[in-house]
Protein backbone atom coordinates (compact mmCIF):
# COMPACT_ATOMS: atom_id res chain seq x y z
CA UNK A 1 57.50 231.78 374.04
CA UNK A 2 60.68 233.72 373.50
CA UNK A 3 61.19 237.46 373.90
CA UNK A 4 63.06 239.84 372.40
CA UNK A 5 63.22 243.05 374.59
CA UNK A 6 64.58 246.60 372.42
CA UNK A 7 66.56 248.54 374.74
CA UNK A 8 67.02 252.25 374.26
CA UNK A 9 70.37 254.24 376.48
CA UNK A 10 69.30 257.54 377.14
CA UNK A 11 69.93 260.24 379.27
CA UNK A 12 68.04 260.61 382.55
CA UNK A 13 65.79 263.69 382.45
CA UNK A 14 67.60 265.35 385.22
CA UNK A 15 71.06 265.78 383.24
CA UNK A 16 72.67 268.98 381.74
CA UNK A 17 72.84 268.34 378.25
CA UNK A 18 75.79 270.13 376.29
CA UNK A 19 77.15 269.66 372.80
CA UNK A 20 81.12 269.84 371.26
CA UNK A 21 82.48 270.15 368.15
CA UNK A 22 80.71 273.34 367.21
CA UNK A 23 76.79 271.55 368.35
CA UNK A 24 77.40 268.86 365.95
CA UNK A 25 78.00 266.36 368.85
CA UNK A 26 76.37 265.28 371.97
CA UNK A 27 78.85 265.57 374.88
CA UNK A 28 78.22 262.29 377.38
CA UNK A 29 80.90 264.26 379.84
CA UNK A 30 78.62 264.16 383.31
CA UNK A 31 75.44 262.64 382.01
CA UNK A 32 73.71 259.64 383.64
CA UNK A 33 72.24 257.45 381.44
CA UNK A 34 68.67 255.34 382.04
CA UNK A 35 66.95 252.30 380.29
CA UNK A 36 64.35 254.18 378.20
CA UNK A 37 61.53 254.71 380.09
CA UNK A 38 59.06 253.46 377.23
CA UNK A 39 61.54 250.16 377.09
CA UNK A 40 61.29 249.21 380.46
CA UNK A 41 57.16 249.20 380.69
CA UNK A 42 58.05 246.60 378.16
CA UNK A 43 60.61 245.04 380.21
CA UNK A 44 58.54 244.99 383.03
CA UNK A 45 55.23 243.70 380.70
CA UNK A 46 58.02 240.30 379.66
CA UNK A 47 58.71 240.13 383.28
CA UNK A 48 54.84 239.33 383.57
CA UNK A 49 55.25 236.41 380.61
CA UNK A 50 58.36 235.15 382.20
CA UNK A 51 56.46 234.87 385.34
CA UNK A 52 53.14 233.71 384.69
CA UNK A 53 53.80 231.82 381.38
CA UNK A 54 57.17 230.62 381.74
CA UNK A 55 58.97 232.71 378.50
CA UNK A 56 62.61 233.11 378.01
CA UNK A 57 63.33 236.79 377.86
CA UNK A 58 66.25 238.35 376.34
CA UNK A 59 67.60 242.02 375.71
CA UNK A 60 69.39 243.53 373.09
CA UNK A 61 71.00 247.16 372.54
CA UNK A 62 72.93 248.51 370.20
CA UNK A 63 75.75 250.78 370.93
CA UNK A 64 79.27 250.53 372.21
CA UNK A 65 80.87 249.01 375.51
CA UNK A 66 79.35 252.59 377.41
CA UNK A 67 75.84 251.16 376.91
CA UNK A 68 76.39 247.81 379.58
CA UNK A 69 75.64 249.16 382.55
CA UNK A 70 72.20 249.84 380.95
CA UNK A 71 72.28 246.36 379.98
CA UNK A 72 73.55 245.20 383.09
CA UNK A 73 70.57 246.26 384.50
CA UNK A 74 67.88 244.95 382.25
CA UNK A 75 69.61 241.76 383.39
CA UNK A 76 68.88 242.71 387.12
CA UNK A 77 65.74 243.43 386.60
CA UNK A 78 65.06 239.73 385.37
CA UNK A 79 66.03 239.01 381.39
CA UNK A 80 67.61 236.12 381.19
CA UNK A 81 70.44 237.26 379.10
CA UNK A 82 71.58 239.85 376.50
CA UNK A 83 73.02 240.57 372.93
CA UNK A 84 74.87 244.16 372.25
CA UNK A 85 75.36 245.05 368.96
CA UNK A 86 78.83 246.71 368.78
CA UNK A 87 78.11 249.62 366.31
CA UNK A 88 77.30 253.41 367.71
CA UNK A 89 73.57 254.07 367.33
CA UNK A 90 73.15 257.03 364.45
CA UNK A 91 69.92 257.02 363.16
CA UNK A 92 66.86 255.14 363.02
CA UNK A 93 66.90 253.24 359.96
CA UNK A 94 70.79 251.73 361.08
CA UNK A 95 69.30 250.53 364.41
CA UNK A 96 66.08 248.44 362.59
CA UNK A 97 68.31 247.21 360.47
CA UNK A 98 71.03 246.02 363.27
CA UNK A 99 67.87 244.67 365.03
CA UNK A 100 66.10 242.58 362.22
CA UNK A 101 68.97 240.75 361.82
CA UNK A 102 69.46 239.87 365.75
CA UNK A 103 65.25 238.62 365.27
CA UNK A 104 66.14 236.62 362.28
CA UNK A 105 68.95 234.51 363.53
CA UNK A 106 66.85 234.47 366.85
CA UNK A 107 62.93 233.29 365.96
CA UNK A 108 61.57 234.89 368.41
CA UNK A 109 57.61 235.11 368.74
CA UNK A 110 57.82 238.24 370.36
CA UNK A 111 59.38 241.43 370.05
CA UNK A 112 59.01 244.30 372.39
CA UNK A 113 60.28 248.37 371.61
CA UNK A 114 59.77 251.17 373.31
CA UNK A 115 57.13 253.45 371.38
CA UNK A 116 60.13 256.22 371.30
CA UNK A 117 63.01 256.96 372.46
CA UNK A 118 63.12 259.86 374.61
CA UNK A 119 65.98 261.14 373.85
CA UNK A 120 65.67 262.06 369.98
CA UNK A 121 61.44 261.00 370.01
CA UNK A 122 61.76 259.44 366.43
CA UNK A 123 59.71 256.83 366.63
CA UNK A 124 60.55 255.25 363.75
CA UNK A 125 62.21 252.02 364.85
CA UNK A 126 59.53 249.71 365.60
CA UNK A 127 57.91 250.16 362.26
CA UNK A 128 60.92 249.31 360.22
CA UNK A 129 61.80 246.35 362.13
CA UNK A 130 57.99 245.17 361.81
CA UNK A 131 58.87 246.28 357.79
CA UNK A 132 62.31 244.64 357.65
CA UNK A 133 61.23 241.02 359.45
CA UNK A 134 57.74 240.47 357.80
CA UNK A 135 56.10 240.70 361.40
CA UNK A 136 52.58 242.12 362.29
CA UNK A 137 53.21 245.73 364.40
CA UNK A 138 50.91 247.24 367.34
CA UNK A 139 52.40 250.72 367.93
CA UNK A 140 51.04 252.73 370.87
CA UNK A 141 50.58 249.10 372.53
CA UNK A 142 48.85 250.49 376.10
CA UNK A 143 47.86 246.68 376.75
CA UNK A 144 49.08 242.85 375.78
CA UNK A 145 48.05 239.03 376.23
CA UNK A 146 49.24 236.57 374.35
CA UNK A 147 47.50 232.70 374.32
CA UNK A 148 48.98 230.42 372.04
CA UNK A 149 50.04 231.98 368.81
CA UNK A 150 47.54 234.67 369.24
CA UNK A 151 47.98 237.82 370.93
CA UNK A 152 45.62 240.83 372.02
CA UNK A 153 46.90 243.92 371.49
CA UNK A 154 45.10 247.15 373.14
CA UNK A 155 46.84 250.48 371.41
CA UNK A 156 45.96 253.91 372.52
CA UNK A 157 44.51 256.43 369.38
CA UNK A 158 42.40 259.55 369.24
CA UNK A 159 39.84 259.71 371.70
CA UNK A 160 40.03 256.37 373.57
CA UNK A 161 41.97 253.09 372.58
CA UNK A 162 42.07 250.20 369.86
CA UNK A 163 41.74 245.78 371.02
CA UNK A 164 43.46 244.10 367.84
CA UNK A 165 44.36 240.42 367.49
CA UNK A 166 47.32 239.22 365.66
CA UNK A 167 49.88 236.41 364.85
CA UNK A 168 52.67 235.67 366.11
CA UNK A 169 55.99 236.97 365.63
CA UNK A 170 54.53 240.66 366.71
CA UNK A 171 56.55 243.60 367.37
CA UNK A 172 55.24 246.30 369.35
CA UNK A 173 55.61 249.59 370.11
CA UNK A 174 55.03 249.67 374.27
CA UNK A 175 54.29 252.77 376.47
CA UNK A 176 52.79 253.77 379.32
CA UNK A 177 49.87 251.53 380.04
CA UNK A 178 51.30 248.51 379.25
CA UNK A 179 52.28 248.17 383.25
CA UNK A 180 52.02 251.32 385.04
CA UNK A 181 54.63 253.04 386.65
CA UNK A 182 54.20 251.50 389.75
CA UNK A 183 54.67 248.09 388.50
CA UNK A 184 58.21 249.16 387.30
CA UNK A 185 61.38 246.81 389.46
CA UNK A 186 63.96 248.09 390.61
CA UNK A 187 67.05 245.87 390.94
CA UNK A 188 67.55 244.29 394.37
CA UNK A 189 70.96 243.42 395.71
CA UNK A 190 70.40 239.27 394.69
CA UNK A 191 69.19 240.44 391.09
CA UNK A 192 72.25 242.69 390.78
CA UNK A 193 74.77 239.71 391.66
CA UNK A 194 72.88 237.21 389.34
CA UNK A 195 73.16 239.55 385.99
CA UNK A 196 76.89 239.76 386.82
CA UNK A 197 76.85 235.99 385.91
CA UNK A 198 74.30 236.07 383.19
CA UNK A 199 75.46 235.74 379.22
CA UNK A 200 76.15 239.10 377.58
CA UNK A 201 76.98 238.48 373.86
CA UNK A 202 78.59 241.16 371.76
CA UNK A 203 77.94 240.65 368.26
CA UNK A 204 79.43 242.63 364.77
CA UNK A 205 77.13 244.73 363.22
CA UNK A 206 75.43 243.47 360.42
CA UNK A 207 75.07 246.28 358.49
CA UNK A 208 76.67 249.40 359.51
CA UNK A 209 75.93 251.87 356.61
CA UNK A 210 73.93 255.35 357.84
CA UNK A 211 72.51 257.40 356.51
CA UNK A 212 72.00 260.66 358.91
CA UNK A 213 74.46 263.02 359.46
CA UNK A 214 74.06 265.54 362.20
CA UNK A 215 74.56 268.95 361.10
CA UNK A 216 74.41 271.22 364.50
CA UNK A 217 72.09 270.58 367.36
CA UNK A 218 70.66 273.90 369.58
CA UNK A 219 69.06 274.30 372.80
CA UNK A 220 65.88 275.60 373.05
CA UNK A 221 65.98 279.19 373.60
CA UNK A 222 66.06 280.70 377.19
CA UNK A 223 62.52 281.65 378.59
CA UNK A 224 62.43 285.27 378.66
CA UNK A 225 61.74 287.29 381.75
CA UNK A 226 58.58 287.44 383.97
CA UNK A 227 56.51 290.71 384.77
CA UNK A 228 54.37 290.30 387.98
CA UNK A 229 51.65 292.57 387.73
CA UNK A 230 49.94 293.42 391.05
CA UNK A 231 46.47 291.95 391.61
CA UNK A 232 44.68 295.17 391.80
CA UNK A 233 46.17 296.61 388.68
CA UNK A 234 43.92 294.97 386.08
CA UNK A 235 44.26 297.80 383.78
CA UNK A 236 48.30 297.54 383.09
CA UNK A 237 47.66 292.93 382.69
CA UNK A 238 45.20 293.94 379.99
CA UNK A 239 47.34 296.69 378.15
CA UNK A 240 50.51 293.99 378.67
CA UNK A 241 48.19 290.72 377.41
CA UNK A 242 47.09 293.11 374.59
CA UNK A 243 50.25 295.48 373.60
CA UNK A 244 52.88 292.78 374.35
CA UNK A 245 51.71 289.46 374.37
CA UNK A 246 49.48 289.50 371.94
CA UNK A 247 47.08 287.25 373.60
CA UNK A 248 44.30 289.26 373.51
């Protein structure tokens, strides 16, 4: 079985996030950057295959030459090698595209994306590259098996979760639940050394037209200021919930 694993670069959680060029651009100054956290439980899930059924696992990511160590590290973790597709990532639509045609010239029998990115939460890719390579799509995949050319797909949905069958190729849309957290690798010192040596490929985009153009982004607003009300004063928390919260 071959694997094709859709890597996301993000920014940690943890970072300051700051814009230039009037909030029309995201400012990478001081920002460290994290496989997407949805992408690697689908990392780690092809780790499994690679493992138990003896796949070939490789990793793709389109962006510029900033997005390698990301790469780098997908590689540590255990992929056997990696394609970057050397074209900034803009919007959704430019990124299936840029990926269908890395799966067509590949034949892969399965392809693995993050549900969402977490860094703009579109969710949108998986679907169009189902949509623009003619594969059957799982989206919320919580749960995977594959025997054969059949896999089991379990998908999370309102009120509980989904077991589907389907044929192979498959992309899916992975998240939490397809390993748990605590299955997730981190890189040990031999991995690091052997993705030094493994293939990275940079490849020309395929198609490079977008069609998004940011306008301005803006922070969420500051919270506003608490008011501690003392616990015996239950007469000024009702006036305040009331009068100035209007919660009750």
């Amino acid at each position: 079985m071959k694997i094709l694993v859709c890597i996301s670069h993000v920014p940690d959680t943890t970072s300051k996030i700051n814009f230039s060029d009037s909030d029309s651009k995201f400012d990478p100054t001081g920002v460290q950057f994290v496989i997407n956290p949805n992408d690697e439980f689908g990392l780690t899930r092809a780790m499994w295959f690679k493992e138990k059924q003896g796949a070939a696992v490789e990793v793709v990511t389109v962006g510029g030459p900033e997005v390698e160590p990301t790469i780098r590290k997908a590689l540590a973790i255990g992929a056997d090698s990696a394609i970057r597709v050397d074209i900034p990532a803009v919007d959704g639509l430019q990124v299936a595209r840029e990926l269908a045609a890395v799966v067509k010239d590949g034949g892969y029998d399965l392809i693995i994306a993050g549900r969402e990115s977490i860094d703009y939460n579109g969710g949108m890719v998986p679907g169009m590259l189902a949509e623009l390579t003619g594969a059957e799509f799982v989206n919320n995949c919580i749960g995977l098996e594959v025997e054969g050319n059949t896999a089991t797909a379990s998908r999370e949905m309102d009120g509980g979760k989904e077991t589907v069958t389907a044929g192979l190729p498959l992309v899916i849309g992975g998240q939490k639940g397809l390993v748990e957290e605590s299955d997730l690798r981190i890189p040990n010192m031999r991995g690091i050394m052997m993705a030094r040596k493994k293939p990275l490929n940079v490849i020309p985009a395929a198609n490079s037209s977008v069609e998004t153009e940011f306008v301005k982004f803006e922070k969420p607003a500051p919270k506003g200021a608490v008011k501690l009300v003392d616990e015996g004063n239950l007469d000024e928390l009702i006036d305040l919930l009331h009068n100035e919260a209007k919660a009750i």
